[in-house]
N, C-alpha and C. Protein backbone atom coordinates (compact mmCIF):
# COMPACT_ATOMS: atom_id res chain seq x y z
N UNK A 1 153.26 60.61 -26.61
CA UNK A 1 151.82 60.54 -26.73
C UNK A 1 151.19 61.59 -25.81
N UNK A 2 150.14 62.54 -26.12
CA UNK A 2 149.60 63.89 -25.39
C UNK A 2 148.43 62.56 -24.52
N UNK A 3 148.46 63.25 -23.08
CA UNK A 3 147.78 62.58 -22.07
C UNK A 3 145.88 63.25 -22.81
N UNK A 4 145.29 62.13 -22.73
CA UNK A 4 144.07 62.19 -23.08
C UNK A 4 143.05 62.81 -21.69
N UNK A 5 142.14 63.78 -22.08
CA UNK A 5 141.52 64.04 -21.39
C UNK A 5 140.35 62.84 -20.70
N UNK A 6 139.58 63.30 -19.22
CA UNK A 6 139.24 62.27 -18.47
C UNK A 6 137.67 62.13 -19.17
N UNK A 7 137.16 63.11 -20.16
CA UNK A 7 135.76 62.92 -20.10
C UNK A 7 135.65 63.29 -21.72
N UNK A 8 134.89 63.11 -22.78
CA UNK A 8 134.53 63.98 -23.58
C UNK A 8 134.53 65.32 -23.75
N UNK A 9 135.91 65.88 -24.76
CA UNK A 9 135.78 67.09 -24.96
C UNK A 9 135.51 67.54 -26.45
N UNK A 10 134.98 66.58 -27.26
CA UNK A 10 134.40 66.79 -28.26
C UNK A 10 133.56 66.57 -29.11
N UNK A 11 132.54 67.11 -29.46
CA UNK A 11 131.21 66.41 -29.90
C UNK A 11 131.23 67.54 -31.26
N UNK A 12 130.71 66.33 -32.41
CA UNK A 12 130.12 67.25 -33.43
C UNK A 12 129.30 66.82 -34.84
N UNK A 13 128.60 67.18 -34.52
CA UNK A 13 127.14 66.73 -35.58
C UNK A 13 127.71 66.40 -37.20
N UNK A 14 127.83 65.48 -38.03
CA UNK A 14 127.94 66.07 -39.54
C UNK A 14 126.39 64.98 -40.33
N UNK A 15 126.29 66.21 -41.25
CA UNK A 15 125.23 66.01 -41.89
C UNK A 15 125.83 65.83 -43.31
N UNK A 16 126.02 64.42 -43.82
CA UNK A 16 126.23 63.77 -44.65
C UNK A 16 125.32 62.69 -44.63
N UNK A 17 125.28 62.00 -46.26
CA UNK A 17 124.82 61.07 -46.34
C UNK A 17 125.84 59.94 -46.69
N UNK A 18 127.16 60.21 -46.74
CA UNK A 18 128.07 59.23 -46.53
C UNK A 18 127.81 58.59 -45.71
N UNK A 19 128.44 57.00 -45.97
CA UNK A 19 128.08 55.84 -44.89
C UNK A 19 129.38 55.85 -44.02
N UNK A 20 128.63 55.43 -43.04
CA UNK A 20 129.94 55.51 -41.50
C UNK A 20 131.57 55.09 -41.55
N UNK A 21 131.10 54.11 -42.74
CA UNK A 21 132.62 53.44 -42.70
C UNK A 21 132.86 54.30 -44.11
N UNK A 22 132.83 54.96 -44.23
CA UNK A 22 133.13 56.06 -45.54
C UNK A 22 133.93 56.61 -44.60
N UNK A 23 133.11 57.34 -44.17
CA UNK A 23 133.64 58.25 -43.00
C UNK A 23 134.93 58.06 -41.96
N UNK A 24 134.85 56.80 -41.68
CA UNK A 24 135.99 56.30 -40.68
C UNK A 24 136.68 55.80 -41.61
N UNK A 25 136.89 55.51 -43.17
CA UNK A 25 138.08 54.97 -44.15
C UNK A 25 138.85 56.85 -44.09
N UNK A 26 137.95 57.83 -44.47
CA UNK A 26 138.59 59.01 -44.23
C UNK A 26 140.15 59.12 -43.09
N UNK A 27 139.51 58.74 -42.48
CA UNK A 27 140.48 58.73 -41.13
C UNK A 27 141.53 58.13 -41.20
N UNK A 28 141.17 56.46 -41.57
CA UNK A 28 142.74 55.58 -41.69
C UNK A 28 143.18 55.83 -42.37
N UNK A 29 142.89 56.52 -43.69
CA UNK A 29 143.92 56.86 -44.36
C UNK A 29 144.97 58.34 -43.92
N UNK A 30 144.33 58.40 -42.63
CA UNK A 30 144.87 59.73 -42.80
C UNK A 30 145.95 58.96 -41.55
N UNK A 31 146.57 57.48 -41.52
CA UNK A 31 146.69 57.11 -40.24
C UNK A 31 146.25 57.20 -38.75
N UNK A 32 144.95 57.06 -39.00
CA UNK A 32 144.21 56.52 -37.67
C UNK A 32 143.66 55.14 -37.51
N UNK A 33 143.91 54.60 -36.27
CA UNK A 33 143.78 53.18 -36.14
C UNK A 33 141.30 53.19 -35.98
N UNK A 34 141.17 52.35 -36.95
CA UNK A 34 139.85 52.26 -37.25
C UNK A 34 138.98 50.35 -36.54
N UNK A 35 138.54 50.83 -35.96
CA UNK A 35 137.73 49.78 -35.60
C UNK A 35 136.49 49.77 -35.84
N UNK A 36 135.64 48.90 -36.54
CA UNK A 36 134.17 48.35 -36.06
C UNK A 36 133.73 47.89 -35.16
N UNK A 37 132.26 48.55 -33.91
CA UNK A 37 132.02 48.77 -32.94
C UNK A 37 130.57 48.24 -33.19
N UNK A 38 129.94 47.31 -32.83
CA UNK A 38 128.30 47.30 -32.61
C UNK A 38 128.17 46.77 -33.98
N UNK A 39 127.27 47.40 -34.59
CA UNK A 39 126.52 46.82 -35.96
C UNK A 39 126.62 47.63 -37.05
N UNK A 40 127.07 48.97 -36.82
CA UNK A 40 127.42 49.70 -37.86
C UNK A 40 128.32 50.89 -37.37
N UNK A 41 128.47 51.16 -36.17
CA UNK A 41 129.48 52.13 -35.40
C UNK A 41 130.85 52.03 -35.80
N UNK A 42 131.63 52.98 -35.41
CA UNK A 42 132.96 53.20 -35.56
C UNK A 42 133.76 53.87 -34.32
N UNK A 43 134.84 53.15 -33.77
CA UNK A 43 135.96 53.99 -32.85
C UNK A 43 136.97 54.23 -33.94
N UNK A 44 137.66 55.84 -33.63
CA UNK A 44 138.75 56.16 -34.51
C UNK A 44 139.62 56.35 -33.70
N UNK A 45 140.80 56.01 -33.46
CA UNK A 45 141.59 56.42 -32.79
C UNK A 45 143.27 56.52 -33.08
N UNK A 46 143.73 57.58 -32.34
CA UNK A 46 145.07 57.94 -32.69
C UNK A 46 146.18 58.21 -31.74
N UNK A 47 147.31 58.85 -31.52
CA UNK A 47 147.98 58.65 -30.53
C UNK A 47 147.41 60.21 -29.62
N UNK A 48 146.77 60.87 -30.15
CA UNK A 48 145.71 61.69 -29.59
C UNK A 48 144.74 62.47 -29.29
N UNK A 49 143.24 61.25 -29.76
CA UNK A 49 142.00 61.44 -30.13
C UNK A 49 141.38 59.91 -29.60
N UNK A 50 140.63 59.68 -28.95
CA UNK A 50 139.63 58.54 -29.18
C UNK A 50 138.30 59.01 -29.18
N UNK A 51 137.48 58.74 -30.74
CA UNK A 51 136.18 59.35 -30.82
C UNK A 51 135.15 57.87 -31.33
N UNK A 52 134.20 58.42 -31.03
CA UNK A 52 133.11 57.16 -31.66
C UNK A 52 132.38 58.36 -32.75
N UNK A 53 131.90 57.41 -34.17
CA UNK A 53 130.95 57.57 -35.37
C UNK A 53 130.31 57.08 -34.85
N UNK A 54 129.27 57.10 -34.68
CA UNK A 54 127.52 56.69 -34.79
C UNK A 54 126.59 57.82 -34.59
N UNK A 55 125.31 56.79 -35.02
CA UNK A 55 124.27 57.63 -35.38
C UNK A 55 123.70 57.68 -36.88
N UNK A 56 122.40 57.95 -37.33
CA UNK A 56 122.16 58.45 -37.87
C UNK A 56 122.40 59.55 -39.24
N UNK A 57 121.13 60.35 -39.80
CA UNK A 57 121.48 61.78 -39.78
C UNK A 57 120.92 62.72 -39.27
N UNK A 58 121.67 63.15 -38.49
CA UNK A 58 123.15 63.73 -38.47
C UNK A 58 124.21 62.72 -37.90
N UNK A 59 125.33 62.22 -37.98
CA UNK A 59 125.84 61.86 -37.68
C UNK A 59 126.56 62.29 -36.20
N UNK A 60 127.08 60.97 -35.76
CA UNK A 60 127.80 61.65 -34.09
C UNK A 60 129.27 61.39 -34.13
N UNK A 61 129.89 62.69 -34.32
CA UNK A 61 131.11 62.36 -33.83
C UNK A 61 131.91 62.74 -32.74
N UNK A 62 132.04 61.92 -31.65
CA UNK A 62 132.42 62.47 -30.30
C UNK A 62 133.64 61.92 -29.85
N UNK A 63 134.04 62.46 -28.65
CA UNK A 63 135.01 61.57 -27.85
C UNK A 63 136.22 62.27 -27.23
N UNK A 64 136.84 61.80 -27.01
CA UNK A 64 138.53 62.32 -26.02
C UNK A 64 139.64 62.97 -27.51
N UNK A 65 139.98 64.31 -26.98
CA UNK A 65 140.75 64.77 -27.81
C UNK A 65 141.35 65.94 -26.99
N UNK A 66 143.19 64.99 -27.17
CA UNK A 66 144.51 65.91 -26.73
C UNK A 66 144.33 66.95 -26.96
N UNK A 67 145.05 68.08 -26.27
CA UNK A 67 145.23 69.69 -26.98
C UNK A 67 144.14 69.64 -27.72
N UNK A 68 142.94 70.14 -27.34
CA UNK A 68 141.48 70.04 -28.12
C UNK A 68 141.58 71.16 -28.93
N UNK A 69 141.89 72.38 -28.94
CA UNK A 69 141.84 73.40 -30.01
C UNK A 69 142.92 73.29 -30.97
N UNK A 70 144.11 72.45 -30.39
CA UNK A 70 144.58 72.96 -32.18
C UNK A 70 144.40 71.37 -32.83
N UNK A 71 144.05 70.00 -31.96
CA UNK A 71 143.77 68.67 -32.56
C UNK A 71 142.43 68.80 -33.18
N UNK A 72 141.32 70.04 -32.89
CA UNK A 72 140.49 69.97 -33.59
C UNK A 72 140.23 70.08 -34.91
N UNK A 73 141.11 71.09 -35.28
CA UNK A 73 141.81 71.53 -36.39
C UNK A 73 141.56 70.56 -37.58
N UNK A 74 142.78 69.59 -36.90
CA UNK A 74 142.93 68.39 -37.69
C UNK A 74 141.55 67.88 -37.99
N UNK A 75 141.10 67.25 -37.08
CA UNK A 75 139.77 66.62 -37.05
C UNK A 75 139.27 67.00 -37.94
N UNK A 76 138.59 68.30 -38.48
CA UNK A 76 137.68 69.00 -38.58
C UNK A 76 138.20 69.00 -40.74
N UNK A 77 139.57 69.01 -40.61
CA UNK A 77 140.33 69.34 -42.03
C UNK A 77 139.82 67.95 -42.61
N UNK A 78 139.72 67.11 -42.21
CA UNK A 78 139.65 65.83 -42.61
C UNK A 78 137.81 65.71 -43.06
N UNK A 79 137.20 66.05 -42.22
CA UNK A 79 135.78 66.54 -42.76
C UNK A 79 135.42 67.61 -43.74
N UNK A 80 136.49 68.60 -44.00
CA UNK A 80 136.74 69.64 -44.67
C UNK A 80 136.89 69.31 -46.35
N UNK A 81 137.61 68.36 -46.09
CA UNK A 81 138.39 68.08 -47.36
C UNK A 81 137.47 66.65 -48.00
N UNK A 82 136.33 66.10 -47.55
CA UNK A 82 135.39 65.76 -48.36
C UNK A 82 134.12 66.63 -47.90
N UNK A 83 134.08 67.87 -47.78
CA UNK A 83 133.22 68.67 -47.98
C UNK A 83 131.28 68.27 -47.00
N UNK A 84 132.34 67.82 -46.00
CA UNK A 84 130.70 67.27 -44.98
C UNK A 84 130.12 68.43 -44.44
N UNK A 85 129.34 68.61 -44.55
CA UNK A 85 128.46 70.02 -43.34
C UNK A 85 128.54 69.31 -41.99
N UNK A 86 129.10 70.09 -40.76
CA UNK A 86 129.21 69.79 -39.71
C UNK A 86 128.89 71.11 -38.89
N UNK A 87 128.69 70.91 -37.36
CA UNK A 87 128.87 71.83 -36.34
C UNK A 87 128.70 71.21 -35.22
N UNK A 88 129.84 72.16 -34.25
CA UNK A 88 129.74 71.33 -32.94
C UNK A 88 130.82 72.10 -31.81
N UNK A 89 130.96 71.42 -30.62
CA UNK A 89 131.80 72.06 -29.94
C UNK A 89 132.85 71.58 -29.30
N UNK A 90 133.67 71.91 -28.36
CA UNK A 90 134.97 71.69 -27.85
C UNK A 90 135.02 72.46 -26.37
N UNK A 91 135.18 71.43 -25.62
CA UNK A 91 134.59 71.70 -24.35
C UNK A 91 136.14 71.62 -23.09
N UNK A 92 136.67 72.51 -22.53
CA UNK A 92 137.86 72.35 -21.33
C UNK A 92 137.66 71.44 -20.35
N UNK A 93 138.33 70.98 -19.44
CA UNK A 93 137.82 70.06 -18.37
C UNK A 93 137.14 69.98 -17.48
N UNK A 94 136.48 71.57 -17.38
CA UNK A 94 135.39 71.96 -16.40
C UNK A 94 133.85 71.78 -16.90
N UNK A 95 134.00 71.32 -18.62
CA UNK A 95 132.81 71.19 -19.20
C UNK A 95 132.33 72.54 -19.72
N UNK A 96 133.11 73.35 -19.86
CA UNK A 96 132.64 74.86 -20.31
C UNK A 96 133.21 74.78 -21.91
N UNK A 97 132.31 75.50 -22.63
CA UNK A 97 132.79 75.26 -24.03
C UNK A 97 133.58 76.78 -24.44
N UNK A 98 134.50 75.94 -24.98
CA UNK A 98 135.68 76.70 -25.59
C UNK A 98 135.83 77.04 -27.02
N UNK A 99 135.04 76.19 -27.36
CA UNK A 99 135.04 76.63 -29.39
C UNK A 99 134.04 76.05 -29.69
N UNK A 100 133.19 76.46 -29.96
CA UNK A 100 131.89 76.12 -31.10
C UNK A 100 132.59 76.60 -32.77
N UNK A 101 132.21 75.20 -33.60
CA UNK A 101 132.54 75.48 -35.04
C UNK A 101 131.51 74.77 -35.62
N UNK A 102 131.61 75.39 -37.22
CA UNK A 102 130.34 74.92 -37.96
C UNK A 102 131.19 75.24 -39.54
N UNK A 103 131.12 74.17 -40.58
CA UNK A 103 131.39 74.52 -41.64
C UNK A 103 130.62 75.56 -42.89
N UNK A 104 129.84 76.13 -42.00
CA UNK A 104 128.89 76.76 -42.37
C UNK A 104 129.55 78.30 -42.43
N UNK A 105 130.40 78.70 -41.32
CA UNK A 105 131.00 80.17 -40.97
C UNK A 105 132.02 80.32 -42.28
């Protein structure tokens, strides 16, 4: 299991009108462990990623993610492949951002 970072190193907006648990069924199927959080929120988590869904639109998807540039990847393929508009960034442990992406580029 990749040691999880101590703070949020990933945040990223998607602008869908899919519903949250749309969004987080995306995930378990992709084997990620899915929980319901609050009243309509979502934790997704895996052996290395823990992010929260909520929000609105735009949607929030944030949280702790191993090896953040190439686990983003993943992340991001999985939003890819039902075609969500997203953008957002990926931040090192000093809080300095390391990759800004947008399905837009």
């Amino acid at each position: 299991m990749s040691t999880l970072p101590e703070a949020s190193n990933f945040f990223a907006c998607l602008n869908t009108t899919a519903a949250k648990k749309d969004i987080a069924d995306w995930f378990g199927t992709q084997g990620w462990l899915v929980r319901k959080v609050g009243f309509d929120d979502f934790e997704l988590r895996c052996s290395w990623a823990e992010l929260a869904l909520e929000g609105e639109i735009p949607r929030l998807l944030h949280g702790l993610v191993a090896d953040i540039v190439s686990n983003s990847v993943v992340i991001l393929s999985v939003l890819d492949a039902h075609h969500v508009v997203y953008y957002g960034e990926c931040e090192d442990e000093d809080h300095q951002i390391i990759n800004s992406f947008s399905s837009l580029n």
